[in-house]
Protein backbone atom coordinates (compact mmCIF):
# COMPACT_ATOMS: atom_id res chain seq x y z
CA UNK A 1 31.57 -23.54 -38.29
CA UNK A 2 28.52 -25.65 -38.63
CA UNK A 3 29.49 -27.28 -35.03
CA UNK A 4 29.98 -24.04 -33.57
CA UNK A 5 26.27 -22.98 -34.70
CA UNK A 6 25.14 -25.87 -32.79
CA UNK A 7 27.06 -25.33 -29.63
CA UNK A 8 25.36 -21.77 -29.93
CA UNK A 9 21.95 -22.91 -30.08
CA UNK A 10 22.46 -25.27 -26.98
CA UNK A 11 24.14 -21.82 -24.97
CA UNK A 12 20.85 -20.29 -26.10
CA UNK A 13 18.97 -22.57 -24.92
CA UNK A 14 20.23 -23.01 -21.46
CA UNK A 15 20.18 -19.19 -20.88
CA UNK A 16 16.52 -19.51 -21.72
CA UNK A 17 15.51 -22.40 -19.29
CA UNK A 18 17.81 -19.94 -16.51
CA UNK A 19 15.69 -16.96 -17.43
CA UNK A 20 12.06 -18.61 -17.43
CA UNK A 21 13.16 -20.14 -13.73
CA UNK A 22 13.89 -17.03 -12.80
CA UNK A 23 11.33 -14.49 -14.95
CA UNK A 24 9.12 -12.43 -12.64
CA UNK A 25 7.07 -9.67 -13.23
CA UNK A 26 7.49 -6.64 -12.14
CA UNK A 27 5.75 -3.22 -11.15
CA UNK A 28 6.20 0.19 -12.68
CA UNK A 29 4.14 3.32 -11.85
CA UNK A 30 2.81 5.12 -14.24
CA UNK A 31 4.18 8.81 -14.62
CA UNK A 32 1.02 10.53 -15.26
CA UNK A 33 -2.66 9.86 -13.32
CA UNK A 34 -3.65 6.52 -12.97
CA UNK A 35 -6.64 4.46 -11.14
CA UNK A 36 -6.03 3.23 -7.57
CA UNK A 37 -4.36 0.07 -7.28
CA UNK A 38 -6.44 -2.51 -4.83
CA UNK A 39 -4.79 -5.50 -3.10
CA UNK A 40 -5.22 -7.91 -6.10
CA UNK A 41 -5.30 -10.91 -3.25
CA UNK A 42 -9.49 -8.79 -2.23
CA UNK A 43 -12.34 -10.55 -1.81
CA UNK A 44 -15.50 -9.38 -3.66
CA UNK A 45 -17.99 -8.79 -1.23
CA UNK A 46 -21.67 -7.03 -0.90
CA UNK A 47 -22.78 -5.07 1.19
CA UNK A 48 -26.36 -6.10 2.75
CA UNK A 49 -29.16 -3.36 3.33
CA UNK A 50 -30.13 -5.97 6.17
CA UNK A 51 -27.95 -6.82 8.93
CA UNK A 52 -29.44 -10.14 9.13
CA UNK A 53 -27.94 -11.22 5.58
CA UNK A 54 -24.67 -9.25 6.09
CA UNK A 55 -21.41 -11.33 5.03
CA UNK A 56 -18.59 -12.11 7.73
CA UNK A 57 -15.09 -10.38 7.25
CA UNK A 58 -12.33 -12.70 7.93
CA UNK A 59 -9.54 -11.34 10.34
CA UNK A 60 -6.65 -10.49 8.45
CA UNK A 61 -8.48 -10.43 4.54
CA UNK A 62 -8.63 -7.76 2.33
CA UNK A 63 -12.38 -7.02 0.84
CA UNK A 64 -13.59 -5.33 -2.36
CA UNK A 65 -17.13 -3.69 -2.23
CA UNK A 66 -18.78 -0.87 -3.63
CA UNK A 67 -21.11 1.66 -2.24
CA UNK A 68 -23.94 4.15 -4.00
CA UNK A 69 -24.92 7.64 -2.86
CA UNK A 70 -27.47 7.44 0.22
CA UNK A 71 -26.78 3.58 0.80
CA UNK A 72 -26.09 2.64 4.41
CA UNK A 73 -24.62 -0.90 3.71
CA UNK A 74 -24.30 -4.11 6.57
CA UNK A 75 -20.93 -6.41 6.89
CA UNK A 76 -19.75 -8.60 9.67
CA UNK A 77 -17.39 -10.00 11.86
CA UNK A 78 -16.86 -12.16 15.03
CA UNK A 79 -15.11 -10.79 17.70
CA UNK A 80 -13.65 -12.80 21.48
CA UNK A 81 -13.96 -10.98 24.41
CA UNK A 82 -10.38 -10.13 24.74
CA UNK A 83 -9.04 -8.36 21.47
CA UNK A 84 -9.08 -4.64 20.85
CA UNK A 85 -10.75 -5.37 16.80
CA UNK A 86 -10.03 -2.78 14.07
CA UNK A 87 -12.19 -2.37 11.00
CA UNK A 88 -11.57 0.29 8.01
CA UNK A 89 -12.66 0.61 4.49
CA UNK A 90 -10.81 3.17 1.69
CA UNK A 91 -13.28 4.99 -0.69
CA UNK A 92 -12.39 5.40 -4.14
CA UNK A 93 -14.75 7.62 -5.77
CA UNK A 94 -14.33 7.38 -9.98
CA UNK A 95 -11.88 9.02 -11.82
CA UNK A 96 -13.39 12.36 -13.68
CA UNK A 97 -16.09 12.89 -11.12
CA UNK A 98 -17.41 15.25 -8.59
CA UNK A 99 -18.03 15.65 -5.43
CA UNK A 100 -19.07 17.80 -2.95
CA UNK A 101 -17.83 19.58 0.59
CA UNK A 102 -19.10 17.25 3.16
CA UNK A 103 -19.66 14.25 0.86
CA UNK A 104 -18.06 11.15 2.23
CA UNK A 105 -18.14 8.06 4.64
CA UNK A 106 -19.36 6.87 8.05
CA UNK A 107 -17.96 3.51 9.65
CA UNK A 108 -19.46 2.15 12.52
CA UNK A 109 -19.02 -1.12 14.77
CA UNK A 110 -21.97 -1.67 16.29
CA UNK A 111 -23.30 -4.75 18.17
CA UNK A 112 -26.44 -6.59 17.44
CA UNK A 113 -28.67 -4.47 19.58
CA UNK A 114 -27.28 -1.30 17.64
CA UNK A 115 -24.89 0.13 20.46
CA UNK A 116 -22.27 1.66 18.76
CA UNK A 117 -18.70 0.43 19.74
CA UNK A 118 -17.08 3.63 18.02
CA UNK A 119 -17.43 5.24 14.56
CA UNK A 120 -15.29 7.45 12.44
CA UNK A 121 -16.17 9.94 9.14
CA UNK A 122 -13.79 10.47 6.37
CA UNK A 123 -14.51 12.67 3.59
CA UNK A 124 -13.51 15.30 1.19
CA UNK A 125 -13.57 18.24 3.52
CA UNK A 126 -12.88 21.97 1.40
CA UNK A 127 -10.76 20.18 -0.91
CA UNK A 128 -13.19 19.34 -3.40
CA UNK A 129 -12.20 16.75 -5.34
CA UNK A 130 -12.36 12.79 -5.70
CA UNK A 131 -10.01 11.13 -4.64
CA UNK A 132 -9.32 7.67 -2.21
CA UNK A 133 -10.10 8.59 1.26
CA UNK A 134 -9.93 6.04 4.49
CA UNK A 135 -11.80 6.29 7.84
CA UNK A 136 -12.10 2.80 10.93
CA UNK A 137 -13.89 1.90 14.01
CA UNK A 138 -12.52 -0.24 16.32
CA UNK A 139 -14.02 -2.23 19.83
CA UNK A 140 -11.05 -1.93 22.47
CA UNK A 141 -10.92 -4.08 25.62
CA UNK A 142 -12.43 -1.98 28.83
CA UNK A 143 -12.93 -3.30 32.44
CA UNK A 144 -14.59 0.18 33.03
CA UNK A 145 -17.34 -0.39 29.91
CA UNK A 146 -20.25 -2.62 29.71
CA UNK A 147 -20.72 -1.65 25.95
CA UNK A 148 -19.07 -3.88 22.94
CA UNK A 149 -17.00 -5.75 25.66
CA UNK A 150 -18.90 -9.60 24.89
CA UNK A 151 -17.84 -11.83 22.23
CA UNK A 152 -20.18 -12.73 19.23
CA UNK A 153 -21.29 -11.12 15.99
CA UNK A 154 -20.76 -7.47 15.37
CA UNK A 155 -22.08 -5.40 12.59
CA UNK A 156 -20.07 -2.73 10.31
CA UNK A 157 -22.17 -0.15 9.06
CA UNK A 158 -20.61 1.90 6.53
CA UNK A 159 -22.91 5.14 5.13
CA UNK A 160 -22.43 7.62 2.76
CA UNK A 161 -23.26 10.77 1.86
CA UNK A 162 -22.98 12.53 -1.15
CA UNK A 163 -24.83 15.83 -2.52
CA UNK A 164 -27.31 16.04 -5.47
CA UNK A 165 -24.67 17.91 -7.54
CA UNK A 166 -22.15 15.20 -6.72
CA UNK A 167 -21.38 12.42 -9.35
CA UNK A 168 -23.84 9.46 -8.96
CA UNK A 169 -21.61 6.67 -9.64
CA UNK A 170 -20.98 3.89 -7.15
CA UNK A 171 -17.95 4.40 -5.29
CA UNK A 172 -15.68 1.16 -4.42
CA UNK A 173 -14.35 0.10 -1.66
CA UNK A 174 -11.33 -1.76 0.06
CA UNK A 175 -12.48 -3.20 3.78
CA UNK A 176 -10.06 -4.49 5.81
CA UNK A 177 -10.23 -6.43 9.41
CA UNK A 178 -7.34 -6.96 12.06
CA UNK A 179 -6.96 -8.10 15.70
CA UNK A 180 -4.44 -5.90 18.07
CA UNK A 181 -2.11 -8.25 19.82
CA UNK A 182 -2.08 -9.10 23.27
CA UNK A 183 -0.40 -6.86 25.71
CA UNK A 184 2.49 -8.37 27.71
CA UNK A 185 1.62 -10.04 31.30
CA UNK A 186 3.14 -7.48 34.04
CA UNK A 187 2.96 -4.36 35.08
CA UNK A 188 -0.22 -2.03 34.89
CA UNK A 189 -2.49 -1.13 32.07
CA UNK A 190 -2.24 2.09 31.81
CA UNK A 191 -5.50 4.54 31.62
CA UNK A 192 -4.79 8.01 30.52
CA UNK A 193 -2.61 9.78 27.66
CA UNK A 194 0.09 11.73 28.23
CA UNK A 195 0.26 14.97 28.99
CA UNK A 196 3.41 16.08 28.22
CA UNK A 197 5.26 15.40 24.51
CA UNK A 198 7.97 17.64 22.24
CA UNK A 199 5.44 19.44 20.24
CA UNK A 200 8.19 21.72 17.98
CA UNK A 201 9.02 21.19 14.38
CA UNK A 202 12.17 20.11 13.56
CA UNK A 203 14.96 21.78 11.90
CA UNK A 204 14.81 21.78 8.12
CA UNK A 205 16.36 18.46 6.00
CA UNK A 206 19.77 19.88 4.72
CA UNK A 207 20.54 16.92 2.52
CA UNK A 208 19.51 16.57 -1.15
CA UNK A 209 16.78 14.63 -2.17
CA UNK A 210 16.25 11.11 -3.78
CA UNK A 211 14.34 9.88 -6.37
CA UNK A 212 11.77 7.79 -4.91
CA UNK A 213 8.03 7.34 -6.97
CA UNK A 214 4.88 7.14 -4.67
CA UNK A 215 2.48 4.13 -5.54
CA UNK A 216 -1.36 4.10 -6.49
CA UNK A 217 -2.57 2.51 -3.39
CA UNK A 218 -2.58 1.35 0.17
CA UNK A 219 -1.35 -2.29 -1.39
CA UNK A 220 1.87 -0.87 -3.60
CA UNK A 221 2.53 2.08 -1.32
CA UNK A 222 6.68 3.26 -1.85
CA UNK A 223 8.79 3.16 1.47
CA UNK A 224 10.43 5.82 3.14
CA UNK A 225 12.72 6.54 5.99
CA UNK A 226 13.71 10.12 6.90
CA UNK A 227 14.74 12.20 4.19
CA UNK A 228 13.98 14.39 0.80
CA UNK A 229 12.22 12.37 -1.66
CA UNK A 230 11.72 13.94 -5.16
CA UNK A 231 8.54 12.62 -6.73
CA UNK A 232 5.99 13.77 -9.57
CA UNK A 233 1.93 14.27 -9.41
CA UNK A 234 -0.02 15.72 -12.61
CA UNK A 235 -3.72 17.06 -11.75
CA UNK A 236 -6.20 14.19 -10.35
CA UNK A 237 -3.71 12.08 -9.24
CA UNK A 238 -2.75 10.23 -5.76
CA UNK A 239 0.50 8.92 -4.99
CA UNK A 240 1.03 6.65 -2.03
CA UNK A 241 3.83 6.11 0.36
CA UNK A 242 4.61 3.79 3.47
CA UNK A 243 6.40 5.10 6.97
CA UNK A 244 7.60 2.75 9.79
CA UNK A 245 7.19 4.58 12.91
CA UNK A 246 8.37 2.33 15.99
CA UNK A 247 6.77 2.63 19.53
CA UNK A 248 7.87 5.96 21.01
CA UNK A 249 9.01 7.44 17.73
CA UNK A 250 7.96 10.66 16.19
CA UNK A 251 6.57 11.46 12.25
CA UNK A 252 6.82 14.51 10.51
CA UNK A 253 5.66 15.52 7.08
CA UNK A 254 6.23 18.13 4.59
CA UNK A 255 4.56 18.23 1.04
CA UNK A 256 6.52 21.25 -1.26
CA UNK A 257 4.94 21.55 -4.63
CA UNK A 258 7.67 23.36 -7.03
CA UNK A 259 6.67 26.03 -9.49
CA UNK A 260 5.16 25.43 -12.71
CA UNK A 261 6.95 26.21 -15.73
CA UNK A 262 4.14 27.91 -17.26
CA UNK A 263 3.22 31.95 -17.33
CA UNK A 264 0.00 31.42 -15.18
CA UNK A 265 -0.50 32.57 -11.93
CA UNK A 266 -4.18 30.84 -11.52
CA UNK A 267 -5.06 30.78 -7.74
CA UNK A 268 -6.42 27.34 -7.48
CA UNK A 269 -7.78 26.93 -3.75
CA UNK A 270 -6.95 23.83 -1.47
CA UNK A 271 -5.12 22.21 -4.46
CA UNK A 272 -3.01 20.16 -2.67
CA UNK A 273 -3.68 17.19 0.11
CA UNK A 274 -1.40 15.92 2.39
CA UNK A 275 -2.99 12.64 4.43
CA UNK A 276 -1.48 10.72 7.26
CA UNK A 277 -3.47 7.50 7.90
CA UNK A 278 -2.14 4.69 11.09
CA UNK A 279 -1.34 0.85 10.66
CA UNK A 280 -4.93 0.06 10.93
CA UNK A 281 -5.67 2.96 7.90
CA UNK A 282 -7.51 5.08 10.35
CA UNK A 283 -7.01 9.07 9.79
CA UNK A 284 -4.50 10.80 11.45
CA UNK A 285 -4.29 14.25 10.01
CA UNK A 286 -4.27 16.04 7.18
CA UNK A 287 -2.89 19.43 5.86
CA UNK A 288 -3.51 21.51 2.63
CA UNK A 289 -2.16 24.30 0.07
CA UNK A 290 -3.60 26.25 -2.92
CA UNK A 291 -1.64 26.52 -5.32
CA UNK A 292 -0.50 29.69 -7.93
CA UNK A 293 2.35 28.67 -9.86
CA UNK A 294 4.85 29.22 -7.40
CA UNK A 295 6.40 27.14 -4.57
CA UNK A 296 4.45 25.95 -2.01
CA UNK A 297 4.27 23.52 1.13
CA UNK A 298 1.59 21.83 3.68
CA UNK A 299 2.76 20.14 7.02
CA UNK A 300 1.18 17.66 8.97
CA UNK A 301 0.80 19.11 12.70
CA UNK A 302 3.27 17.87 14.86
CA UNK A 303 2.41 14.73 16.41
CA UNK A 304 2.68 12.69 19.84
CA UNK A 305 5.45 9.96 19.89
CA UNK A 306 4.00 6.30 19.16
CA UNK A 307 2.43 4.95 22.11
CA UNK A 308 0.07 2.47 23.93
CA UNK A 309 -1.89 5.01 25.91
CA UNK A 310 -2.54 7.59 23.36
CA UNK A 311 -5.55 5.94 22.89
CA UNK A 312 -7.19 7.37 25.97
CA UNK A 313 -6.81 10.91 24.89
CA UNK A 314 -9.87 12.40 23.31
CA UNK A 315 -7.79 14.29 20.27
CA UNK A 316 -8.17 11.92 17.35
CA UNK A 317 -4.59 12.85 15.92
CA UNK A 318 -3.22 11.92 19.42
CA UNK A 319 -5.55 8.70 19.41
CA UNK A 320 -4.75 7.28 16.16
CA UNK A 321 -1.15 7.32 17.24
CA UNK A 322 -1.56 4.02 19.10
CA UNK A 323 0.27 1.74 17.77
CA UNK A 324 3.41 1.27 15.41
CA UNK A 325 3.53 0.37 11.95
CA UNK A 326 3.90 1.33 8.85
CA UNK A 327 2.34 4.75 8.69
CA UNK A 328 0.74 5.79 5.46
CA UNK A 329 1.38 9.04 3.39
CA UNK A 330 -1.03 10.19 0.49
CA UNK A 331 -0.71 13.18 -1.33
CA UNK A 332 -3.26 14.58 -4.07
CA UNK A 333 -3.86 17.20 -6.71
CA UNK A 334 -6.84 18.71 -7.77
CA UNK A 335 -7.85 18.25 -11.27
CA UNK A 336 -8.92 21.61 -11.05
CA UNK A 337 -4.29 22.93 -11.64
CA UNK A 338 -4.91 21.25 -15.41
CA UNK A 339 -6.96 24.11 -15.93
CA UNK A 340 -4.66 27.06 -15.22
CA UNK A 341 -1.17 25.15 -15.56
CA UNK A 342 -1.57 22.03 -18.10
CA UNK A 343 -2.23 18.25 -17.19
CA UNK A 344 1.64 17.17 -17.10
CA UNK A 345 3.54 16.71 -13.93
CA UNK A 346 4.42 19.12 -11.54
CA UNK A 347 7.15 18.22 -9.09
CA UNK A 348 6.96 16.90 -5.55
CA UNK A 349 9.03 17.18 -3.04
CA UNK A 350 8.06 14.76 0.32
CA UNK A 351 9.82 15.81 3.46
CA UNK A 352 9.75 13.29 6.16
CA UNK A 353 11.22 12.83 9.47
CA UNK A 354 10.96 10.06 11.58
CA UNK A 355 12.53 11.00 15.27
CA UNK A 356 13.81 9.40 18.56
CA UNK A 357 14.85 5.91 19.13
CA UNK A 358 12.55 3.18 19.27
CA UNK A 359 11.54 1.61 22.54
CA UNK A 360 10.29 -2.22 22.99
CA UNK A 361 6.53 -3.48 21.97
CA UNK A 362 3.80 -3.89 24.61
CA UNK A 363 2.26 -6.43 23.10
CA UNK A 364 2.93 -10.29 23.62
CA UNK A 365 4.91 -12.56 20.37
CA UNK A 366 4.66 -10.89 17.03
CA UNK A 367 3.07 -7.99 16.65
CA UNK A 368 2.06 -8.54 12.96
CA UNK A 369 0.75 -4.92 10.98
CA UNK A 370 0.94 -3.28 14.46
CA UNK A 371 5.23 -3.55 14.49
CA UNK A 372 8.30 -2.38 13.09
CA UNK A 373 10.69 -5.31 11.73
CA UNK A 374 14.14 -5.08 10.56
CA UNK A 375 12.54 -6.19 7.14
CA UNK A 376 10.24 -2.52 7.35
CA UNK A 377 13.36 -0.70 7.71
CA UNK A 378 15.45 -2.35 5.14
CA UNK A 379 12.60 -1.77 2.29
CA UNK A 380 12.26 2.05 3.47
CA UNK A 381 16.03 2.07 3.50
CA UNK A 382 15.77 0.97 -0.29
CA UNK A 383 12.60 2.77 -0.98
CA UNK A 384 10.18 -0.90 -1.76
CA UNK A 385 6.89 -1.03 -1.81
CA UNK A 386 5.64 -4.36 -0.53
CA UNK A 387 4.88 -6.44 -3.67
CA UNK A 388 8.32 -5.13 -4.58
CA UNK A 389 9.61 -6.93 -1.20
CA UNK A 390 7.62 -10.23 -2.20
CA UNK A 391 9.23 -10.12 -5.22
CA UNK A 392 12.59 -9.41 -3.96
CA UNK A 393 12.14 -12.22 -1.65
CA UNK A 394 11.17 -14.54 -4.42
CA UNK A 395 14.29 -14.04 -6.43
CA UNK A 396 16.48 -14.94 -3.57
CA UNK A 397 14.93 -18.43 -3.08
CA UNK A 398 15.17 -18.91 -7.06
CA UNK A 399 18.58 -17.72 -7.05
CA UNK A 400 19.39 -20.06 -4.21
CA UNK A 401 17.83 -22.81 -5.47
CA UNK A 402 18.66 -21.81 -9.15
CA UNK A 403 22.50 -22.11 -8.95
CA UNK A 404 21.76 -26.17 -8.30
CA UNK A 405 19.06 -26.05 -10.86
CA UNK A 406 20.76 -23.69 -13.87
CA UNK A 407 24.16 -25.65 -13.17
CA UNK A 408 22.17 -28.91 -14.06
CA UNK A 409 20.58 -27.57 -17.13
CA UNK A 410 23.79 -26.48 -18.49
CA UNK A 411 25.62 -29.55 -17.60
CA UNK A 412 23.04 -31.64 -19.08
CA UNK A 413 22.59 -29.51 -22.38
CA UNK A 414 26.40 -29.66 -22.40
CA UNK A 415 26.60 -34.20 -21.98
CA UNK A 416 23.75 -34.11 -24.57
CA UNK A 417 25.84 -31.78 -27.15
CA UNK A 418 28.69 -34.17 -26.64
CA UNK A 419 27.30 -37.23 -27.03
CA UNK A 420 25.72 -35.92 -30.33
CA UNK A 421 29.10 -35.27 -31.44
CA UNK A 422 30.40 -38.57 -30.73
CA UNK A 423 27.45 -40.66 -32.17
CA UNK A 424 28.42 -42.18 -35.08
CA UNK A 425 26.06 -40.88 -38.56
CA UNK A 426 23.77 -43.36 -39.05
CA UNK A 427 22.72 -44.42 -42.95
CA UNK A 428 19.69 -42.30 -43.23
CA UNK A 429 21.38 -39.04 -42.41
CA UNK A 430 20.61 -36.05 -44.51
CA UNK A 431 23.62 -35.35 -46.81
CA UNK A 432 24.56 -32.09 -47.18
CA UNK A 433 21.94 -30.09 -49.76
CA UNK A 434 19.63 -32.76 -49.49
CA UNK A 435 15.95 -33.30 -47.56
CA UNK A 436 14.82 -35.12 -44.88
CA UNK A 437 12.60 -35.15 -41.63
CA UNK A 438 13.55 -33.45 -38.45
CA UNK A 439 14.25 -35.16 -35.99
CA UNK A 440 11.93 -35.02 -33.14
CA UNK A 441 11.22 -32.67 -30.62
CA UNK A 442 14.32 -34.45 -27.71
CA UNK A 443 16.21 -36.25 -30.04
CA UNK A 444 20.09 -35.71 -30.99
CA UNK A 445 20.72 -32.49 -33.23
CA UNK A 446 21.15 -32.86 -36.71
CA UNK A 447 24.87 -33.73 -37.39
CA UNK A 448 25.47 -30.77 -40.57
CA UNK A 449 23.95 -27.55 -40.22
């Protein structure tokens, strides 16, 4: 018996090497509201009031910042004279404040003699309430323009605007910078949108719906393919989620908020927000829904297929559809349903729809954020977000490499127990009852136990 005790310590121990090889942490969402979730990888940057001492944004890096009411802050970044350049920055107002209608952001690209490449406004529109909202500007490639077409230095002005009865607190911000790929040699560039697309709704999902809990950010956003997803929000909270949509495919979104189980029958006005943002996190559209205790949807407007030249049309939904990618879905809930119907959960029911078969890339090589890979389908296939992915990823290689590695530890933790076994008690061994040092930390296991 005393052997077997130390043949059982030695198992123990090997399973413990085999777990801290393979020991990762892991994510869990939270089920009631929580603070937005930045890309922990973010530089912390500051704004400049001054162009002049503006910092450079690195193409590809994420960016932390913050931003007060009135300020109209200064970054920048270096652009060739051949890539269509993408800039966009998420504000995330504090939890618990206010804000009013019309309160918001401005991003501009500008170059150094102030002409403005393009600019875009994102803010809280009649739905009144803080919460993370997104907004770009971009410099695209064109013969026909003698503005923002040079390379060099470009500013990114980002303003904002909030009211004198809105919450005073800085707001932060995520900025982030990326480069469209290179269109494909051959054929011609094509220079207006088209005219012609299926515009209906389509039918109604039939099947039942799946589990699947949104994230707290752009960074840890869920996947999902085409189906019912069953979800929960409580008042002031955002969930996130993460669409591919290939070239010359089709999105559709439904947000159904179910009944409350309470006897109220409140009205609470634009209660519900239902975002679409592109690869680049540039609006798309929105949609909203008040809210009385009862059932209730919103629904994106139906939306061109994915392609190259809907950039030329002068729509913004129809422009911001110009490129594939994973697409992102936010939905919100006013703080203001706590009031009339309690601060727990209320569920959420995502309908999404993802139509017509996907045609082949413009663009040159890999397409990077601005592409759909057999990897993107797989984790919206198994509803990942991308740190999940990472992780994922991670435990493959460990289990690959572990099988080599954990067959070594037990093989050697098994040799060592034998050869204790076999070695012959020495004079100064502890007798059974009596005292004596341990031996040290690597040597052979004390013979009676």
């Amino acid at each position: 018996m005393k052997r077997q005790r130390n043949k059982g310590r030695v198992t123990l121990a090997a399973i413990a090497a085999m777990c801290a090889v393979v020991a990762l942490p892991g994510q869990a969402h939270a089920a009631g509201p929580s603070a937005y979730t930045f890309d922990p990888g973010a530089k912390r940057v500051q704004g400049a009031v001054a162009n002049a001492d503006a910092s450079v944004l690195d193409e590809g890096a994420v960016y932390r910042s913050t931003i007060k009411p009135g300020e109209k802050l200064y970054y920048r970044v270096k652009l060739d004279a051949r890539s269509n350049a993408y800039v966009s920055a998420v504000a995330v107002p504090e939890a618990g404040g206010t804000v009013a209608y019309g309160d918001g952001i401005t991003v501009s690209l500008r170059d150094l003699d102030d002409s403005r490449c393009s600019s875009e406004d994102a803010d809280f529109g009649s739905t009144e309430f803080p919460r993370p909202i997104s907004a770009y500007a971009y410099r695209t490639i064109d013969k026909e323009s003698s503005t923002c077409q040079k390379a060099g230095t470009y500013d990114v002005l980002i303003e904002r605007e909030s009211k004198a009865t809105s919450s005073p607190a800085p707001w932060d911000l995520e900025l982030r910078f990326a480069l469209e790929p290179k269109r494909k040699n051959g054929g011609s560039m094509p220079t207006g949108a088209p005219e012609n697309w299926p515009s209906a709704s389509p039918e109604a999902i039939t099947e039942p719906g799946k589990k699947r809990t949104g994230g707290s950010g752009y960074y840890e956003a869920t996947s999902l393919d085409s189906g019912e997803w069953k979800d929960t929000i409580a008042p002031g909270q955002t969930r996130f989620y993460q669409v591919p949509v290939d070239w010359g495919q089709q999105i559709y979104a439904t947000a159904k908020l179910s009944n409350s189980p309470t006897d109220s029958d409140e009205f609470v006005g634009n209660a519900l927000s239902l975002s679409l943002d592109n690869p680049a996190q540039g609006h798309v559209d929105d949609a909203t829904l008040s809210y009385s205790g009862r059932p209730a949807s919103a629904a994106l407007d139906p939306l061109p297929p994915v392609a190259y030249e809907n950039r030329f049309d002068f729509s913004t939904d129809v422009n911001a559809m110009r490129f594939a990618g994973w697409y992102y879905l936010s939905v919100s809930l006013s703080p203001a349903v706590a009031k009339s119907y309690g601060k727990d959960p209320i569920l959420l029911t995502l309908s999404v729809q993802v139509k017509n078969k996907a045609k082949t890339s413009p663009y040159e090589g890999d397409a990077g954020i601005f592409g759909v890979t057999q990897k993107d389908r797989d984790m919206a296939k198994n509803g990942q977000s991308g740190p999940q992915a990472e992780k994922s990823d991670t435990m493959r290689l460990v289990a690959a490499g572990g099988i080599g590695t954990g067959t070594v530890l037990v093989l050697g933790l098994g040799v060592w127990t034998l050869l204790a076994g076999r070695r012959p008690r020495s004079a100064d061994a502890v007798a059974p009852g009596g005292s004596g040092q341990q031996p040290p930390f690597g040597g052979p296991p004390p013979q009676n136990w």
